[in-house]
N, C-alpha and C. Protein backbone atom coordinates (compact mmCIF):
# COMPACT_ATOMS: atom_id res chain seq x y z
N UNK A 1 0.86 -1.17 0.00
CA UNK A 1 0.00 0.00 0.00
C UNK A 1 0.90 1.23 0.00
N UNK A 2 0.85 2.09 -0.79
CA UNK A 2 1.33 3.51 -0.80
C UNK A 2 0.36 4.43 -0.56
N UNK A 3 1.27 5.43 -0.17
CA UNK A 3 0.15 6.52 0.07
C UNK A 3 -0.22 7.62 -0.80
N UNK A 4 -1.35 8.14 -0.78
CA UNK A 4 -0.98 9.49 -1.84
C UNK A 4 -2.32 10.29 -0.76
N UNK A 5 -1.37 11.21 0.10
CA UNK A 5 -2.30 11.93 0.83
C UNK A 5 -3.02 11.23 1.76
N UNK A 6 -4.14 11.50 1.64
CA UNK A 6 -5.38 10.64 2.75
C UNK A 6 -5.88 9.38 1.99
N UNK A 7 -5.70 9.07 1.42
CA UNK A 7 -5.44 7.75 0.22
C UNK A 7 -4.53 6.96 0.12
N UNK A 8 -4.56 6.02 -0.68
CA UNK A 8 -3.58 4.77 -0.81
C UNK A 8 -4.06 4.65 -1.90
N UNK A 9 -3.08 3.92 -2.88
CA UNK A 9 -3.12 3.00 -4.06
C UNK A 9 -2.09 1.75 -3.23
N UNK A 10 -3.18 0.47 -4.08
CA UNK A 10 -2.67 -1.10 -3.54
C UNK A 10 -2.61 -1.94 -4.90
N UNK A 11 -1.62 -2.45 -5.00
CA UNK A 11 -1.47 -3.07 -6.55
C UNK A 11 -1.80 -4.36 -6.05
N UNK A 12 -2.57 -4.80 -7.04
CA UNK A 12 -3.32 -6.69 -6.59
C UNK A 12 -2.47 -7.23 -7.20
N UNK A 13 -1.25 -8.32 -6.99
CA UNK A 13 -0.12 -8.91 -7.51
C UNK A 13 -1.09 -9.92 -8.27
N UNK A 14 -2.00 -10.75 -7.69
CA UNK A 14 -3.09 -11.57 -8.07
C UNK A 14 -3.14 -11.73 -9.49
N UNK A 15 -3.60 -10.02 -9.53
CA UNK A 15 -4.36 -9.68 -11.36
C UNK A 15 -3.60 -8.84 -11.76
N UNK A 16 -2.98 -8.69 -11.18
CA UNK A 16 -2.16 -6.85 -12.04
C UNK A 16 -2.72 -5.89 -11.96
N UNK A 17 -3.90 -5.19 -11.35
CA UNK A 17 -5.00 -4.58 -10.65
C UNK A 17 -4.69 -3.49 -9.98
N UNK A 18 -4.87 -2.23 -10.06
CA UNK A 18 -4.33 -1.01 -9.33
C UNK A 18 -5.53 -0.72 -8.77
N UNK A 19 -5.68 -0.44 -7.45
CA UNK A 19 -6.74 0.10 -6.33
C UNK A 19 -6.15 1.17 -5.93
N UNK A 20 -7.10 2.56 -5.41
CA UNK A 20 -6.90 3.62 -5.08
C UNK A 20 -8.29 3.42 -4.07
N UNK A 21 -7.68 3.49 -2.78
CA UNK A 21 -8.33 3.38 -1.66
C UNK A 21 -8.73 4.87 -0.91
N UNK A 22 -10.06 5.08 -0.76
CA UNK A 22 -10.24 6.20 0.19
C UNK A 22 -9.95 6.57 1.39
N UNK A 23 -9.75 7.64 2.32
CA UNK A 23 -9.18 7.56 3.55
C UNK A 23 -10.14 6.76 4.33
N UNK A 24 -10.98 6.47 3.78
CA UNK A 24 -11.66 5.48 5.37
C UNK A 24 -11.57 4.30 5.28
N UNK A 25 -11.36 3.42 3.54
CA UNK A 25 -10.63 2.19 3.73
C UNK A 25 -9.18 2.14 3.75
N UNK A 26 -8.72 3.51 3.92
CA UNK A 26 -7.15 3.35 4.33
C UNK A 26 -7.06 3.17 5.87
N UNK A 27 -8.15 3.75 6.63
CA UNK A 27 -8.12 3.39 8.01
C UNK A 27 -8.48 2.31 8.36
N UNK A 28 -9.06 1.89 8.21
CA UNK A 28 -9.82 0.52 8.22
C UNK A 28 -8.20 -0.29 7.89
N UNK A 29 -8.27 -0.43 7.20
CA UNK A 29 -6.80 -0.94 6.85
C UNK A 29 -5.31 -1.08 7.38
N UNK A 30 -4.85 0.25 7.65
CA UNK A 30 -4.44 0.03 9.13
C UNK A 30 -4.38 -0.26 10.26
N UNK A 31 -5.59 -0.32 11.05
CA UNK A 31 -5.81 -0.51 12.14
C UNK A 31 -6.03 -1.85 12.02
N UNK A 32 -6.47 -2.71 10.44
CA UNK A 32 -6.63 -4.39 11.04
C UNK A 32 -4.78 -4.82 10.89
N UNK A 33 -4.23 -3.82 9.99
CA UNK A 33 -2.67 -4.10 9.66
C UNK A 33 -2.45 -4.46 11.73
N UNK A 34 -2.69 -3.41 12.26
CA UNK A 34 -2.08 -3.10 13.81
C UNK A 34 -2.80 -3.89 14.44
N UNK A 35 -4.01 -4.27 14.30
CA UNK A 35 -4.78 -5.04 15.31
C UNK A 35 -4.00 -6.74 15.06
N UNK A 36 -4.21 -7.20 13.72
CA UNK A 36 -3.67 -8.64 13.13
C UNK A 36 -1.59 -8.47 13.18
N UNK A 37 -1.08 -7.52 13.70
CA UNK A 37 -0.03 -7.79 14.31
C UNK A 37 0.55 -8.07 15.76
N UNK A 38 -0.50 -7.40 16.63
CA UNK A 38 -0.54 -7.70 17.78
C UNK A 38 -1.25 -8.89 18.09
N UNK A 39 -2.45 -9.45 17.01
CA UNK A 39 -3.24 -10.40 17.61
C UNK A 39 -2.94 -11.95 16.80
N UNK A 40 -2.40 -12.02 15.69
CA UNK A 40 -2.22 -12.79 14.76
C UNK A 40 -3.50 -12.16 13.59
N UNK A 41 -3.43 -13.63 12.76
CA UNK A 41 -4.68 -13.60 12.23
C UNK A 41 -6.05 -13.99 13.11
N UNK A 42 -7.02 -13.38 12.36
CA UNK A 42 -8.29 -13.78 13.64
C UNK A 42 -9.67 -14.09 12.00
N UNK A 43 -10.55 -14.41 12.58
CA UNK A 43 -11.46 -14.65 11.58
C UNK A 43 -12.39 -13.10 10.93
N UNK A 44 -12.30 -13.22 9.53
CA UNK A 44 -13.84 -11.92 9.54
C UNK A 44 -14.42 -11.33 10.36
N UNK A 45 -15.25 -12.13 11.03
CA UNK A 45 -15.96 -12.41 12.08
C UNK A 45 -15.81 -11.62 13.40
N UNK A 46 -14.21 -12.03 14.11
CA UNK A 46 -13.84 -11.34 15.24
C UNK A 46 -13.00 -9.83 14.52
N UNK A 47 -12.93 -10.17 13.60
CA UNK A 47 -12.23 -8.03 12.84
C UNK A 47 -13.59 -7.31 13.00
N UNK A 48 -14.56 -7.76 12.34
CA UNK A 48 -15.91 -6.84 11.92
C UNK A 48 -16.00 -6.31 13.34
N UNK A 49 -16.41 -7.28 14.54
CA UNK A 49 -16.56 -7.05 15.69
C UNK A 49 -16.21 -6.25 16.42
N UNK A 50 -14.67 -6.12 16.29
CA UNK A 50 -13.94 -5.32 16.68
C UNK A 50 -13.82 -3.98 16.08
N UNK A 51 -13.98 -3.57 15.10
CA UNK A 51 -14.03 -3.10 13.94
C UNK A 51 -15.19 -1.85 14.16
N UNK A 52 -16.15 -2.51 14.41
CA UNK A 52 -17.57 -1.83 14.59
C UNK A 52 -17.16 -1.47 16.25
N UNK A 53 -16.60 -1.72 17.13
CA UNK A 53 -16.59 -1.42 18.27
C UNK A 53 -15.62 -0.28 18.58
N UNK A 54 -14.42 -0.74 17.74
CA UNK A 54 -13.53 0.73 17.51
C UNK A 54 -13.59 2.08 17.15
N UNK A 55 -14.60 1.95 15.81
CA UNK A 55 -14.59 3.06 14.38
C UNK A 55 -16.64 3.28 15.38
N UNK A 56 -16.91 2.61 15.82
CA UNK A 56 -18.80 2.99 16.33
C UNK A 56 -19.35 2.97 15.18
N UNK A 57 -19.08 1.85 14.51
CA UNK A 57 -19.96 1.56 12.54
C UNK A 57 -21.09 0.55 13.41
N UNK A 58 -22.15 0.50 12.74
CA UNK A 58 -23.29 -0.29 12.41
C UNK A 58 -23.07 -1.24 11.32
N UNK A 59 -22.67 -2.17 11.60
CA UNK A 59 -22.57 -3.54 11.15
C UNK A 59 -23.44 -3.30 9.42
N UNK A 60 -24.60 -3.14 10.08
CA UNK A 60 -25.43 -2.83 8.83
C UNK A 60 -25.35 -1.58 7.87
N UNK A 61 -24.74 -0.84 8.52
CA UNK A 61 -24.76 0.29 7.77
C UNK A 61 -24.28 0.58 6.03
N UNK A 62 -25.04 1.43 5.61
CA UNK A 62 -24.52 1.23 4.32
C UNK A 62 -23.54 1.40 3.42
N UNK A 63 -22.98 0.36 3.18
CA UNK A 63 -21.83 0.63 2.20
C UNK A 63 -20.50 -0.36 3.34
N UNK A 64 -20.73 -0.39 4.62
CA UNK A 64 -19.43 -0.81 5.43
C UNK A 64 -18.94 -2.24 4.85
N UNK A 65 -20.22 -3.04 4.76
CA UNK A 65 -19.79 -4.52 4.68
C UNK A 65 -19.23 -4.88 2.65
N UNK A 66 -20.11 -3.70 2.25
CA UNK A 66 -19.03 -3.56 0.64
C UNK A 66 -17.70 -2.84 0.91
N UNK A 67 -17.50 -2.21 1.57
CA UNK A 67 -15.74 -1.52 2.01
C UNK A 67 -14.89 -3.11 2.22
N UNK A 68 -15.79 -3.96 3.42
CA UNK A 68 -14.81 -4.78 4.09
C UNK A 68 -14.60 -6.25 3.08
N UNK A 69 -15.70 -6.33 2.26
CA UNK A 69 -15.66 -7.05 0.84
C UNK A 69 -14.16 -6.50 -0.36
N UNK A 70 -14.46 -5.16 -0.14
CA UNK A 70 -13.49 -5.00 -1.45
C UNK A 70 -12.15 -4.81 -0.53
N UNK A 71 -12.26 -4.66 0.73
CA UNK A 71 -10.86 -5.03 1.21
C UNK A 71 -10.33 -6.38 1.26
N UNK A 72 -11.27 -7.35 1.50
CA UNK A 72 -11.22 -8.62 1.61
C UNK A 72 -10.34 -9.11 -0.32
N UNK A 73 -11.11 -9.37 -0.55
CA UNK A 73 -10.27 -9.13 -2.78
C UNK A 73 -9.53 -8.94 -3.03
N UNK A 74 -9.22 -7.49 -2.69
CA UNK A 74 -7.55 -7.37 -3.25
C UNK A 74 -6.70 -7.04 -2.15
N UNK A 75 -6.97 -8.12 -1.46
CA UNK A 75 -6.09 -8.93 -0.63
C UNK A 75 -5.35 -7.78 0.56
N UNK A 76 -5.98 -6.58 0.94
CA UNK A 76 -5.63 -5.95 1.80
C UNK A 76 -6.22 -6.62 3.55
N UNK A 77 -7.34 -7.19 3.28
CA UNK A 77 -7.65 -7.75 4.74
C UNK A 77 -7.51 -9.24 4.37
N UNK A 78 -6.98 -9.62 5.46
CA UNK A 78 -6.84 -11.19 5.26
C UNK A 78 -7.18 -11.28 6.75
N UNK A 79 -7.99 -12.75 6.56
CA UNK A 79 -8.31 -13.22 7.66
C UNK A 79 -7.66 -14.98 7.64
């Protein structure tokens, strides 16, 4: 991930795929970078959790669980 400002671009080695990430899936992104270094890997499941408890997101809310999808893809969140 590089940065450009309050943004990131993430190249998907996968596909050859250039992503330009907004500052709120650049945060999101960091913080599972910092959370999954202190904790290991953990499942979807226990990130979202945590996730929504950190940032005060609604699980449901719209658009969060497509952020944590297209982070999930090109391979920025791994669980």
């Amino acid at each position: 991930m590089r940065r450009l400002g309050d943004a990131a671009v993430v190249f998907d080695g996968r596909n050859g795929q250039t992503h330009v990430l907004p500052p709120e899936a650049v945060a999101v992104a960091d913080w599972v970078a910092e959370f999954q270094q202190l904790n290991g890997r953990v499942s979807i499941e226990v990130l979202n959790a945590r996730l929504c408890e950190e940032f005060g997101i609604d699980e449901y809310a719209t658009g969060y669980r497509d952020l944590l999808n297209m982070l999930q893809e090109i391979g920025v969140l791994r669980a």
